[in-house]
PDB file of N, CA and C in Angstrom:
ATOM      1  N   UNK A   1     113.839 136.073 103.843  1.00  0.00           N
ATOM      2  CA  UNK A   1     113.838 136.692 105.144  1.00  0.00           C
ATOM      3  C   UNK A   1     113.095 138.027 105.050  1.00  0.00           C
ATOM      4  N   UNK A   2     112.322 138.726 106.543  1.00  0.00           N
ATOM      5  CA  UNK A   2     111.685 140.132 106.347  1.00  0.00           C
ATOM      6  C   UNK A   2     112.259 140.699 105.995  1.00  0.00           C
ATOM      7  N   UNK A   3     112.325 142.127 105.040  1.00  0.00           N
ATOM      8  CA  UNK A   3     113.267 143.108 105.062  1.00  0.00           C
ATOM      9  C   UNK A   3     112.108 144.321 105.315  1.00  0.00           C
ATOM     10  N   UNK A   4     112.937 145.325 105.873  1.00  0.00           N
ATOM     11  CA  UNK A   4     112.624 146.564 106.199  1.00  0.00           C
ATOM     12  C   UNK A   4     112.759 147.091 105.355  1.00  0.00           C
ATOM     13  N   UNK A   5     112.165 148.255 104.705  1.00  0.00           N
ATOM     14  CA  UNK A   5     111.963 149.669 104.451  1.00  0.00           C
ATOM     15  C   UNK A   5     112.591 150.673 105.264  1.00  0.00           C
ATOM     16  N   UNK A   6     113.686 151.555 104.658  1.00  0.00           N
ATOM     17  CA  UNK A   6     113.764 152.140 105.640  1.00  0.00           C
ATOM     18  C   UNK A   6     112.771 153.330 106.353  1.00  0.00           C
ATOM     19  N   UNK A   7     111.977 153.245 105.921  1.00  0.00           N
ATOM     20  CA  UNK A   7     110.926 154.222 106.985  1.00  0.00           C
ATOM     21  C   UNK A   7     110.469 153.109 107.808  1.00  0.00           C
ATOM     22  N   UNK A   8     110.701 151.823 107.495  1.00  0.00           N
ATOM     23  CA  UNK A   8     109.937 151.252 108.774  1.00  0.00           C
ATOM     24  C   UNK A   8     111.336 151.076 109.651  1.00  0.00           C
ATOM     25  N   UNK A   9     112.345 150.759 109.391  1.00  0.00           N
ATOM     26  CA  UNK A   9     113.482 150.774 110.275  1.00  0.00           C
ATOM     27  C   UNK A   9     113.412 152.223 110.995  1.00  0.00           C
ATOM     28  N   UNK A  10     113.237 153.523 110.549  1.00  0.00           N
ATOM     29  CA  UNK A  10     113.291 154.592 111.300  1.00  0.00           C
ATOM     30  C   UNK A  10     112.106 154.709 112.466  1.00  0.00           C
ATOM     31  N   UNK A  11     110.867 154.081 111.836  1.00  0.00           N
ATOM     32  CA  UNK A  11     110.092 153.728 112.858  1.00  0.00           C
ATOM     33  C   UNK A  11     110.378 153.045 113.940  1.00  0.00           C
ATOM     34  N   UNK A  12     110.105 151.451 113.813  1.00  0.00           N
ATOM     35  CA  UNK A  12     110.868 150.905 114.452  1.00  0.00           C
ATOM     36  C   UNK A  12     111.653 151.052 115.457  1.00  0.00           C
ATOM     37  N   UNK A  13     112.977 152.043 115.429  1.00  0.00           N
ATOM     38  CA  UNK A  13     114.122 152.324 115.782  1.00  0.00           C
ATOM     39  C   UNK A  13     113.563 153.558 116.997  1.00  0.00           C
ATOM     40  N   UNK A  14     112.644 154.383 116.450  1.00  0.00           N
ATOM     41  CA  UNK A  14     111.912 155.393 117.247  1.00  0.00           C
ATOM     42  C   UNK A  14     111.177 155.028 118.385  1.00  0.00           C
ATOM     43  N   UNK A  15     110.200 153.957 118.111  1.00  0.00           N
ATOM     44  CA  UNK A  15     109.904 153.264 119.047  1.00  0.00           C
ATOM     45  C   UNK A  15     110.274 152.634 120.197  1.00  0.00           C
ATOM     46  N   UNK A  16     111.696 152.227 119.804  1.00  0.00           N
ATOM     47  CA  UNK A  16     112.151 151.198 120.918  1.00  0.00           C
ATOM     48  C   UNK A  16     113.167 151.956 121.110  1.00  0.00           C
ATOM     49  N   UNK A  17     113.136 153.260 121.211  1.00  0.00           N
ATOM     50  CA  UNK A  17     114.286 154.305 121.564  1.00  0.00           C
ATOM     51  C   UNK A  17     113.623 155.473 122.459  1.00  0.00           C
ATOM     52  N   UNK A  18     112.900 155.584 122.698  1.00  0.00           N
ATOM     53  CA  UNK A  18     111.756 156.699 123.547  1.00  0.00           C
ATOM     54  C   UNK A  18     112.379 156.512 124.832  1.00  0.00           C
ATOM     55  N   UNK A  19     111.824 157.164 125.295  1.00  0.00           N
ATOM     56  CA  UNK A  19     112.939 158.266 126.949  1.00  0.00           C
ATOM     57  C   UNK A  19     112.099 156.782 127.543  1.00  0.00           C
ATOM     58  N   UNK A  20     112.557 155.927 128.497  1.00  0.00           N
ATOM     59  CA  UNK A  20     111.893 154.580 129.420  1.00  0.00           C
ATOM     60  C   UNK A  20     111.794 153.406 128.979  1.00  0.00           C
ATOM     61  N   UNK A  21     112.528 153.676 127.920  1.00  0.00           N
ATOM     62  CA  UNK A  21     112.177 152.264 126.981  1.00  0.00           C
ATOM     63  C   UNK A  21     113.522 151.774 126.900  1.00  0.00           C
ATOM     64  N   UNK A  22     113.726 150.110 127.949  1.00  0.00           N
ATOM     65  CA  UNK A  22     115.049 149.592 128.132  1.00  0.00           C
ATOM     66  C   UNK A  22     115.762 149.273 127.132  1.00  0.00           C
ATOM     67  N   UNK A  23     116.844 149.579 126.832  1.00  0.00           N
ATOM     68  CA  UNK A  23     117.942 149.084 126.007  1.00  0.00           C
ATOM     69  C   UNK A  23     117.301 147.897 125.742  1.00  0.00           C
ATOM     70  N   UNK A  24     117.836 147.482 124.257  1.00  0.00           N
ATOM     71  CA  UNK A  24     118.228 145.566 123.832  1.00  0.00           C
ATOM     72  C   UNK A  24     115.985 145.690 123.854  1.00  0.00           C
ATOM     73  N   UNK A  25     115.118 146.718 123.761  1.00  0.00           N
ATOM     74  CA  UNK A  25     113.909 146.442 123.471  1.00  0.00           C
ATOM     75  C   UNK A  25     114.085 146.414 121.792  1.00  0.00           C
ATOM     76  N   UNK A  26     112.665 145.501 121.398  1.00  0.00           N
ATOM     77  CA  UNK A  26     112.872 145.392 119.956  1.00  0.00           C
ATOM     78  C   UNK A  26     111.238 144.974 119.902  1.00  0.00           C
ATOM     79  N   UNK A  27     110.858 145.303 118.243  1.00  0.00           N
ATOM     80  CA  UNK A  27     109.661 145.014 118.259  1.00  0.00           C
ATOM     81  C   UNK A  27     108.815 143.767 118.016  1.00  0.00           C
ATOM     82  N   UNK A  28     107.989 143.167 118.869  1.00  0.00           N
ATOM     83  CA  UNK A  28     107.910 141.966 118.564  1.00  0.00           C
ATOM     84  C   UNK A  28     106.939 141.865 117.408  1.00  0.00           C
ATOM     85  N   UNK A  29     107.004 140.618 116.553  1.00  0.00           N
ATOM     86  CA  UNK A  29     105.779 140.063 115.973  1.00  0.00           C
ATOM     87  C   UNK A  29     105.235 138.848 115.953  1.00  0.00           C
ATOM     88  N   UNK A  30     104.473 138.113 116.315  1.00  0.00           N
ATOM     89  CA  UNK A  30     103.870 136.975 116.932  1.00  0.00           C
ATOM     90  C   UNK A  30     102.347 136.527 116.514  1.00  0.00           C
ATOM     91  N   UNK A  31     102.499 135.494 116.194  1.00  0.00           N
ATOM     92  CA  UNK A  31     101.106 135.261 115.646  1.00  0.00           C
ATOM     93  C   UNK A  31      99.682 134.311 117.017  1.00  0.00           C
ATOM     94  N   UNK A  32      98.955 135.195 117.326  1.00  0.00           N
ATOM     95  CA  UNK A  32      98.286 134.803 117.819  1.00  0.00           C
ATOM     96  C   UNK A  32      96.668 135.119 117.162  1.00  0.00           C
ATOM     97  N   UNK A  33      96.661 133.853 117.166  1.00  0.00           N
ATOM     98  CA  UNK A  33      94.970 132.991 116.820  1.00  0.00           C
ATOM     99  C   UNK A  33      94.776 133.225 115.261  1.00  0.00           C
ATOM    100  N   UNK A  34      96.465 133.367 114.644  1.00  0.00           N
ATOM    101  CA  UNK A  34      96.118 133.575 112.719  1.00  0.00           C
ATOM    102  C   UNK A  34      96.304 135.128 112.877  1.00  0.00           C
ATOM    103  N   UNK A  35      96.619 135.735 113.592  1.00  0.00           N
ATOM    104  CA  UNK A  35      96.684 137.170 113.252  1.00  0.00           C
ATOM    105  C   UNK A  35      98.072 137.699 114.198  1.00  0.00           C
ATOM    106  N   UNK A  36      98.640 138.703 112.687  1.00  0.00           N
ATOM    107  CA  UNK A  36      99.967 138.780 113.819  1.00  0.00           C
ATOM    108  C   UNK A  36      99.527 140.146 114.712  1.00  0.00           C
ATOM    109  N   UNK A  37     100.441 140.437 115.911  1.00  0.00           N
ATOM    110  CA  UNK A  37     100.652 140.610 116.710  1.00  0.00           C
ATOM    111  C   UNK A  37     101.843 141.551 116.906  1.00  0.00           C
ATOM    112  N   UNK A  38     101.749 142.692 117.128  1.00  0.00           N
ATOM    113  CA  UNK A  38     102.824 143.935 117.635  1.00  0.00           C
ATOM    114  C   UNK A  38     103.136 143.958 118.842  1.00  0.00           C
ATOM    115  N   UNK A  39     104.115 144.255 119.547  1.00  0.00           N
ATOM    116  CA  UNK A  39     104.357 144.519 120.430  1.00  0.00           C
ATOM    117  C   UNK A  39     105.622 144.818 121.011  1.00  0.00           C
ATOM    118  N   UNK A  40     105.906 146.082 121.982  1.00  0.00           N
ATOM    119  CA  UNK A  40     107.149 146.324 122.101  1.00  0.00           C
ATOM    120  C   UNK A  40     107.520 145.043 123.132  1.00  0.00           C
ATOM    121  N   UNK A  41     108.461 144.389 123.393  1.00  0.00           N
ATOM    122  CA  UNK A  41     109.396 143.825 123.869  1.00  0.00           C
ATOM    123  C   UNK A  41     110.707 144.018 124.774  1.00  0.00           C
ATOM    124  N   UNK A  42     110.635 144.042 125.871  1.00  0.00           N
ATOM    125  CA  UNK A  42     112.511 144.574 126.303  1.00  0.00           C
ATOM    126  C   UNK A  42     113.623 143.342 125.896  1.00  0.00           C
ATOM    127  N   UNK A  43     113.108 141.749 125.536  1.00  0.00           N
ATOM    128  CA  UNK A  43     113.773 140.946 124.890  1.00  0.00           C
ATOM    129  C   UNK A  43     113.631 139.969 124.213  1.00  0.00           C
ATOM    130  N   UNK A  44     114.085 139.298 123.259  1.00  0.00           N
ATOM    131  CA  UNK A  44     113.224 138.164 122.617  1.00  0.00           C
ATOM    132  C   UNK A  44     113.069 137.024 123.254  1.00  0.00           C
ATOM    133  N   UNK A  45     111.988 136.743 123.454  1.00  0.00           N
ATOM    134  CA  UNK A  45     111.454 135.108 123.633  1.00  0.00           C
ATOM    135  C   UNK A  45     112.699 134.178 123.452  1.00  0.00           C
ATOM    136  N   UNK A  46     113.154 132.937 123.784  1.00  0.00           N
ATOM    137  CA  UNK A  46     113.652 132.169 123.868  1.00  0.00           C
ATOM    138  C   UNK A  46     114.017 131.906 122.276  1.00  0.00           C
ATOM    139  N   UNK A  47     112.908 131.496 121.390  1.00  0.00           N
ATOM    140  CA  UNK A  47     112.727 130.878 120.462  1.00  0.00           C
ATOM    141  C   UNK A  47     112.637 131.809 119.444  1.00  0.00           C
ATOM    142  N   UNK A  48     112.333 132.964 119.764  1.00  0.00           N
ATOM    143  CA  UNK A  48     112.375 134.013 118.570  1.00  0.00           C
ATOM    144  C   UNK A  48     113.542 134.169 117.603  1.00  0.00           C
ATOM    145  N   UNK A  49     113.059 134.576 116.491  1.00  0.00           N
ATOM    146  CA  UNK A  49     114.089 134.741 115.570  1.00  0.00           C
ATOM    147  C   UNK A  49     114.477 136.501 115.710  1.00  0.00           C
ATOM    148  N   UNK A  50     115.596 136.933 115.992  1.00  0.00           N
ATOM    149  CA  UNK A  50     116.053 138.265 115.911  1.00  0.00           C
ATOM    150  C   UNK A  50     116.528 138.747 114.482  1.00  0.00           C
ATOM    151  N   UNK A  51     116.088 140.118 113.905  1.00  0.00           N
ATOM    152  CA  UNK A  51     116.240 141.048 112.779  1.00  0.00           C
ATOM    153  C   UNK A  51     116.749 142.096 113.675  1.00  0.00           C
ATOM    154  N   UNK A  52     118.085 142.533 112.785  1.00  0.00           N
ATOM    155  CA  UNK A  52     118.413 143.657 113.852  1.00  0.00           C
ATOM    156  C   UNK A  52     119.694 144.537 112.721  1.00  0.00           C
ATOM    157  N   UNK A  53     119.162 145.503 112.382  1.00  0.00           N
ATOM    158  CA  UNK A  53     120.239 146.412 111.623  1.00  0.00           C
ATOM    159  C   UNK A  53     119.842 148.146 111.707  1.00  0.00           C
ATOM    160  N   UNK A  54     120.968 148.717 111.402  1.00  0.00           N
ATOM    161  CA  UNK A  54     120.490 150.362 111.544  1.00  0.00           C
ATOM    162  C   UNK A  54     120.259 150.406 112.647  1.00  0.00           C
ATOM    163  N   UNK A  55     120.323 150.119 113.822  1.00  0.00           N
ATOM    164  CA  UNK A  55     119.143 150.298 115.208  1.00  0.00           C
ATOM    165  C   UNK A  55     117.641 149.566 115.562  1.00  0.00           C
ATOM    166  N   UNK A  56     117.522 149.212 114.293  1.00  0.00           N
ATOM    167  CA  UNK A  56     116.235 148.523 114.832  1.00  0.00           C
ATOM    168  C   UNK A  56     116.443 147.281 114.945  1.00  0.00           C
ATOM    169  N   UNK A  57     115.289 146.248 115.975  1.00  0.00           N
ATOM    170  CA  UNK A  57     115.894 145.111 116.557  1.00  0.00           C
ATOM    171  C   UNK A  57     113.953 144.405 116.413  1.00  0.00           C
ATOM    172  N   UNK A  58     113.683 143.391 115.373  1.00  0.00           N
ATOM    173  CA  UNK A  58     112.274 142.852 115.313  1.00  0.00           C
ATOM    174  C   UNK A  58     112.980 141.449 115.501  1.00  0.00           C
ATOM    175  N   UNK A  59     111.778 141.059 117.134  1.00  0.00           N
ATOM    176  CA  UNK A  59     111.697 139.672 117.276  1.00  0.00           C
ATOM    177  C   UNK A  59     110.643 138.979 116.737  1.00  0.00           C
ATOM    178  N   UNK A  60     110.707 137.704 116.032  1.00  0.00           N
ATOM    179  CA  UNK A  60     109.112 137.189 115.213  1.00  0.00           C
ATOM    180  C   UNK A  60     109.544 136.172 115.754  1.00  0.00           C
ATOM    181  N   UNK A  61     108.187 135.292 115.822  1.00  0.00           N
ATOM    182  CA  UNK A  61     108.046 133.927 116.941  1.00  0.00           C
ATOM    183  C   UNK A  61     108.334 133.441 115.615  1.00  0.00           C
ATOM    184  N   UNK A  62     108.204 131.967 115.955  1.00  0.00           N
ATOM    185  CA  UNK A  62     108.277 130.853 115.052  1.00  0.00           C
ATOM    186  C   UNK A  62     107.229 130.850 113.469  1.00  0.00           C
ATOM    187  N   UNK A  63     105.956 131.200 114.346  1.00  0.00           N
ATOM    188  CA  UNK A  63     105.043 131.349 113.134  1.00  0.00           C
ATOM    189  C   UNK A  63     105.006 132.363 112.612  1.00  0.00           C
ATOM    190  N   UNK A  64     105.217 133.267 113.141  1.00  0.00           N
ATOM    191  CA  UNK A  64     104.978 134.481 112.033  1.00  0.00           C
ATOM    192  C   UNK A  64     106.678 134.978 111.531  1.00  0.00           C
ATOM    193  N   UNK A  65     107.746 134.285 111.752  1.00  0.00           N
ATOM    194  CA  UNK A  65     108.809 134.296 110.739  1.00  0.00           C
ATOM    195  C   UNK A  65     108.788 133.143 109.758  1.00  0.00           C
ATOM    196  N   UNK A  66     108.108 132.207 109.983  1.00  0.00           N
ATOM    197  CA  UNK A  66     107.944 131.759 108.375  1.00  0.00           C
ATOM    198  C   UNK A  66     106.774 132.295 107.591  1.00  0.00           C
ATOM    199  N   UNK A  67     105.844 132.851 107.993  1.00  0.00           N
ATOM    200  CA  UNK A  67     104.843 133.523 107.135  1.00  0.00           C
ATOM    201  C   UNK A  67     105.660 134.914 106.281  1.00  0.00           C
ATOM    202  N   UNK A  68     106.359 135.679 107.235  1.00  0.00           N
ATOM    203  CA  UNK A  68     107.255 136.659 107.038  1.00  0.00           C
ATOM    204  C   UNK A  68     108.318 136.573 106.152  1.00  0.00           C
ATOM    205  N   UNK A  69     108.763 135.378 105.902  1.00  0.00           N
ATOM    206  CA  UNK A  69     109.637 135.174 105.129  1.00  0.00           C
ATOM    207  C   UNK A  69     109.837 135.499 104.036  1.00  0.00           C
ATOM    208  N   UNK A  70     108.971 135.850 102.866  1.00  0.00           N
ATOM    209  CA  UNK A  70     108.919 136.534 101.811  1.00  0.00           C
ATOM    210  C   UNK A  70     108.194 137.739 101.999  1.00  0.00           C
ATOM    211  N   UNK A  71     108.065 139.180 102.715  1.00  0.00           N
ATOM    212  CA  UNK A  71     107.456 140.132 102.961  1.00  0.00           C
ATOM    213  C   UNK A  71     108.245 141.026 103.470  1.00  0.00           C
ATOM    214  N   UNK A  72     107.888 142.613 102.988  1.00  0.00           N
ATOM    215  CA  UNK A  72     108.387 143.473 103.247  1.00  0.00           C
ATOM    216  C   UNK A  72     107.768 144.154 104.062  1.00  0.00           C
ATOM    217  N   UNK A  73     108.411 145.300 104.844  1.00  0.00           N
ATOM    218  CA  UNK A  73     107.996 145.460 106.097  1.00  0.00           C
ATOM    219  C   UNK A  73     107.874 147.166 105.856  1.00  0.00           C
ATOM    220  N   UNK A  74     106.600 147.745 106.009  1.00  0.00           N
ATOM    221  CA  UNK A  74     106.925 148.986 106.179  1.00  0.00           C
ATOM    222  C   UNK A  74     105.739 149.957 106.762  1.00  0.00           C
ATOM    223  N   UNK A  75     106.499 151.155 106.666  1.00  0.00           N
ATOM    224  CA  UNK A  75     105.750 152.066 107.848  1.00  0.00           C
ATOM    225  C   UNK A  75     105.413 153.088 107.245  1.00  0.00           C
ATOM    226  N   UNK A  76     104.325 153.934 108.045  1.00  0.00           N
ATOM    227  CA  UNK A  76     103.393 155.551 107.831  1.00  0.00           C
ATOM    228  C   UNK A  76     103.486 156.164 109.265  1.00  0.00           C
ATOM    229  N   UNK A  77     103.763 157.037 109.384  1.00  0.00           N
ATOM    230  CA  UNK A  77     103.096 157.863 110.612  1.00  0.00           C
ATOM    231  C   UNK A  77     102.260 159.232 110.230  1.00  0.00           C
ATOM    232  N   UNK A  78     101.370 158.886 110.894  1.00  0.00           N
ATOM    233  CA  UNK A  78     100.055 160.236 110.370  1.00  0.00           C
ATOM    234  C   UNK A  78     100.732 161.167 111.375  1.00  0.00           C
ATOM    235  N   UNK A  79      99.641 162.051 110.852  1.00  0.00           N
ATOM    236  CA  UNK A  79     100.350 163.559 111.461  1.00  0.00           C
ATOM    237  C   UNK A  79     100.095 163.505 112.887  1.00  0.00           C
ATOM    238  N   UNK A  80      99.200 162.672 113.478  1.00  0.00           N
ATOM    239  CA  UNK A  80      99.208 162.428 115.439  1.00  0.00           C
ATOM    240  C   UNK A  80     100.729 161.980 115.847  1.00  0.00           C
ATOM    241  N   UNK A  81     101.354 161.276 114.782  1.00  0.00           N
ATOM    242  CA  UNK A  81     102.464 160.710 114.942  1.00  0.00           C
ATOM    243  C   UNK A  81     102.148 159.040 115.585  1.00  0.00           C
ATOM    244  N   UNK A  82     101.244 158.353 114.541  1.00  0.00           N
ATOM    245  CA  UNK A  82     100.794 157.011 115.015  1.00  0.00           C
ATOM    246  C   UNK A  82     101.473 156.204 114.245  1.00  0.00           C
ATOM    247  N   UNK A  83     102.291 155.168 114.256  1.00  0.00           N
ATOM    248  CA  UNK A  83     102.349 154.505 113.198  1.00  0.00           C
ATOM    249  C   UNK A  83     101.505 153.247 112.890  1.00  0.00           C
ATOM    250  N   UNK A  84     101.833 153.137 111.700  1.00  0.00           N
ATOM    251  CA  UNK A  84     100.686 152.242 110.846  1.00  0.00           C
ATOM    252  C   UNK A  84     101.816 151.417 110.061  1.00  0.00           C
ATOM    253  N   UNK A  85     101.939 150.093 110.230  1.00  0.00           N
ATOM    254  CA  UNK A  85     102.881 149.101 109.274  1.00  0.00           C
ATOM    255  C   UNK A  85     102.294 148.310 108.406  1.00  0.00           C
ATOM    256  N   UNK A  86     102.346 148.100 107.799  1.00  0.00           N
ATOM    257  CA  UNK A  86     101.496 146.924 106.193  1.00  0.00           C
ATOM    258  C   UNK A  86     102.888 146.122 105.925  1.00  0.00           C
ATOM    259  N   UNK A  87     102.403 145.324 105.166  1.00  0.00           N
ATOM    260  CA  UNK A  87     103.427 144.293 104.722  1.00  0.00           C
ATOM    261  C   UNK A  87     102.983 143.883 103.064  1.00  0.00           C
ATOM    262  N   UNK A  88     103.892 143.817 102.278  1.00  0.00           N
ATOM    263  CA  UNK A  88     104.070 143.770 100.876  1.00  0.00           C
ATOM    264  C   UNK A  88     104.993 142.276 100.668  1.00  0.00           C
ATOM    265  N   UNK A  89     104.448 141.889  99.159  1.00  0.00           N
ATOM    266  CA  UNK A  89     105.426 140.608  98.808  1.00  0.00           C
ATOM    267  C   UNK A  89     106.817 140.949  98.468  1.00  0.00           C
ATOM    268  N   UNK A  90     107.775 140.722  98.790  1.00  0.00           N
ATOM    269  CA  UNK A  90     109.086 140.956  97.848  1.00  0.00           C
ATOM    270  C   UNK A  90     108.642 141.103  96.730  1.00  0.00           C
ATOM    271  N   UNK A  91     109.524 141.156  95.650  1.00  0.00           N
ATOM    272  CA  UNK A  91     109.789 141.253  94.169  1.00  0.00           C
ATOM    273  C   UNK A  91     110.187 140.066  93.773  1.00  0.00           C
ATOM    274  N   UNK A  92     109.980 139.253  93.144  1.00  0.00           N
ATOM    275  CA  UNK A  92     111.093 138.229  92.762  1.00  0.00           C
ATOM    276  C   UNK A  92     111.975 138.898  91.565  1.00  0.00           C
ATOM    277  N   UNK A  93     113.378 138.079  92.067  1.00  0.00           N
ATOM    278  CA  UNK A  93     114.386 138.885  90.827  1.00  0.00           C
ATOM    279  C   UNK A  93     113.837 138.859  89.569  1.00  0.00           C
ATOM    280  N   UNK A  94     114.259 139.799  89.164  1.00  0.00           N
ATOM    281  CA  UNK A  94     113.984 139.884  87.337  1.00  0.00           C
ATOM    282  C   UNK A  94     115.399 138.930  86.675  1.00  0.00           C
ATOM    283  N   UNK A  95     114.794 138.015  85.360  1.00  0.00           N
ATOM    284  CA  UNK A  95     115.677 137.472  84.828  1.00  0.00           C
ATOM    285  C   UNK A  95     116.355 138.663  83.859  1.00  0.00           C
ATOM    286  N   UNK A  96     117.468 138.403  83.547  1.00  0.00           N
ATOM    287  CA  UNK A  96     118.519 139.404  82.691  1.00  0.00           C
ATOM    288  C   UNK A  96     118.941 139.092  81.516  1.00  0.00           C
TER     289      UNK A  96
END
């Protein structure tokens, strides 16, 4: 499953918390034409899969939560205060 970073959860969480921005919004991710897709949301799609902890709430469509499925999720904000998210492989466990 995605997991967050928490700088991207604080992101995230910032986003869909701004003065006009309806309750129960969350950020979407969606793959259109092979490329995913951002976008704030006030609710998930029917079919979306919901991530939701700490405050932050990411809806991913069908395709881009199984692409997501092994990837980590995280965030930058430059000094304009833009954010910028990348995505990383998990780790696989270390044997002991």
């Amino acid at each position: 499953m995605l997991t967050l970073t928490p700088t991207a959860v604080e992101v995230v969480r910032g986003l869909t918390s701004d003065d006009g921005v309806p309750d129960g919004t969350g950020l979407r991710i969606a793959n259109q034409n092979g490329r995913l897709a951002l976008a704030l949301a006030p609710q998930p799609d029917d079919a979306d899969r919901v991530i939701a902890g700490d405050g932050a709430r990411l809806f991913l469509d069908d395709s881009a939560a199984a692409y997501l499925d092994d990837k980590v999720l995280d965030a930058n904000v430059d000094d304009q205060g833009n954010p910028t998210f990348t995505l990383a492989s998990q780790q696989p466990p270390t044997a002991v």
